[in-house]
Protein backbone atom coordinates (compact mmCIF):
# COMPACT_ATOMS: atom_id res chain seq x y z
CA UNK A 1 104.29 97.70 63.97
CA UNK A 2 103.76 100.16 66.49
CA UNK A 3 105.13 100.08 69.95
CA UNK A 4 103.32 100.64 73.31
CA UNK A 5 104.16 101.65 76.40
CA UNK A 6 103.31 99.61 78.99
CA UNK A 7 100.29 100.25 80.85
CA UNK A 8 101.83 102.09 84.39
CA UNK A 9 100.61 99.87 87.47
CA UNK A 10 99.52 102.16 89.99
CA UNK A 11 101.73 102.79 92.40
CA UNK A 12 101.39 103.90 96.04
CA UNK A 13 103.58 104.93 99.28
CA UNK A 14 104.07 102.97 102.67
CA UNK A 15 103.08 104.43 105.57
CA UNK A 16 106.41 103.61 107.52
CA UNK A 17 109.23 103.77 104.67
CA UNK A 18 107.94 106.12 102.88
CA UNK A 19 109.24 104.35 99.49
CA UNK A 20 106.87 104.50 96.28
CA UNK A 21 105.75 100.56 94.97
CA UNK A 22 103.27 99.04 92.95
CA UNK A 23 99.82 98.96 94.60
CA UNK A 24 99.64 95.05 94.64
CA UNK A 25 103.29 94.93 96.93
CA UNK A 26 101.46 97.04 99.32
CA UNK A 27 98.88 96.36 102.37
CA UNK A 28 96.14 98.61 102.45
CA UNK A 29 95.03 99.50 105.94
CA UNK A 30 91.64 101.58 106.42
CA UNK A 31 90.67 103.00 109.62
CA UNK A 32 87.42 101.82 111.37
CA UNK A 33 84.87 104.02 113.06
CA UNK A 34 83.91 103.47 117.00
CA UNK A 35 81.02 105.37 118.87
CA UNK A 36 82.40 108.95 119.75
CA UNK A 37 84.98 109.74 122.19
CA UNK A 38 87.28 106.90 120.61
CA UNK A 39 90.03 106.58 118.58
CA UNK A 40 88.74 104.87 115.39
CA UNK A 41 91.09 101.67 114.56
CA UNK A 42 93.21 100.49 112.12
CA UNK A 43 92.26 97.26 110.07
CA UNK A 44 93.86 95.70 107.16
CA UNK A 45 90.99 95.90 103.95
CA UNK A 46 91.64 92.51 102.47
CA UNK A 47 89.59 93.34 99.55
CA UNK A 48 91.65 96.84 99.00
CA UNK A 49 87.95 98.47 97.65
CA UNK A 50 86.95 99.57 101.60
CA UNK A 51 85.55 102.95 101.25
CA UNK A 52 87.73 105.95 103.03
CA UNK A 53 90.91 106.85 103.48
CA UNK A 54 93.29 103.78 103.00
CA UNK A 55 97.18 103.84 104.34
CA UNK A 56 99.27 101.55 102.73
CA UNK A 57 102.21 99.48 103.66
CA UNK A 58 104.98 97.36 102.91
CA UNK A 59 104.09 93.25 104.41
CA UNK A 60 107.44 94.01 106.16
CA UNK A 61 107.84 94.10 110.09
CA UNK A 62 110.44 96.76 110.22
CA UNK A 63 107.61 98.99 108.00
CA UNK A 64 105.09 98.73 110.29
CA UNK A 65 107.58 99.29 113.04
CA UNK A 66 108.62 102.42 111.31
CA UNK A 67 104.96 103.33 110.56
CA UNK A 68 104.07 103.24 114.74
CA UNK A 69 106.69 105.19 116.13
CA UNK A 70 106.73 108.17 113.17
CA UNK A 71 103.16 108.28 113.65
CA UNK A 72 102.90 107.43 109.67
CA UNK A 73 99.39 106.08 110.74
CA UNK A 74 97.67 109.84 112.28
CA UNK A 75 99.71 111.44 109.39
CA UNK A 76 97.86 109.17 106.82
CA UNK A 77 94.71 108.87 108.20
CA UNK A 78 95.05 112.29 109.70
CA UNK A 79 93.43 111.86 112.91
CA UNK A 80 94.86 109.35 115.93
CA UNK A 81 94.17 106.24 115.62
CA UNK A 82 94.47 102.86 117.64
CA UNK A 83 96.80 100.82 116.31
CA UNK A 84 97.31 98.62 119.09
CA UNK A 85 95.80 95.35 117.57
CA UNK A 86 97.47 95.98 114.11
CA UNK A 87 100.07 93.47 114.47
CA UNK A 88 98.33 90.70 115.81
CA UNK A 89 95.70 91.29 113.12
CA UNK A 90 98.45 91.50 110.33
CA UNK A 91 99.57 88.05 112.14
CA UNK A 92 96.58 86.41 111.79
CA UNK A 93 96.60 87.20 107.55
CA UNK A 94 99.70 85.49 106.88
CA UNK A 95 100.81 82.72 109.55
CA UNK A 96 103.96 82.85 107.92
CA UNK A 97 105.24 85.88 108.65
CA UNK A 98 105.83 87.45 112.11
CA UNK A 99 104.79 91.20 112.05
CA UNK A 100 105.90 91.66 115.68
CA UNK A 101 109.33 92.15 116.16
């Protein structure tokens, strides 16, 4: 009998602790464009197959805390972006948990 490895799940880095986990622990967060002259925002991509640059984070307030004021977003994305709806948005995904803190 011969053993195999396991197949490696991939594996990806939040945005605000900066700690490698699986891909399916994560959030993935892609940014959305606006006409010119405005910072393109930040959406969650429920489906995790947007095209573009994705960021992705931890479903953990003090993560996306971290992730604001480090600017983890602009590094990831790297450009500004408007985050400012984020939380509320995150909210609205999961009831259950408060992203706001």
């Amino acid at each position: 009998m011969e053993n195999q490895a396991p197949t490696p799940r991939p594996e990806r880095t939040c945005v605000g602790c900066r700690k490698v986990a699986p891909r399916d622990q994560l959030v993935r967060l892609v940014r959305e464009h606006i006409p010119d002259g405005v910072a393109p925002r930040v959406r969650p991509d429920l489906t995790g197959s947007a095209p573009g640059r994705g960021a992705w984070l931890h479903p953990d307030a003090a993560c996306l805390e971290l992730a604001l004021r480090r600017g983890g977003f602009a590094r990831s994305f790297r450009e500004k972006v408007d985050t400012g709806h984020l939380a509320q948005e995150l909210e609205h995904l999961d009831p259950t948990r408060t992203w706001n803190r």
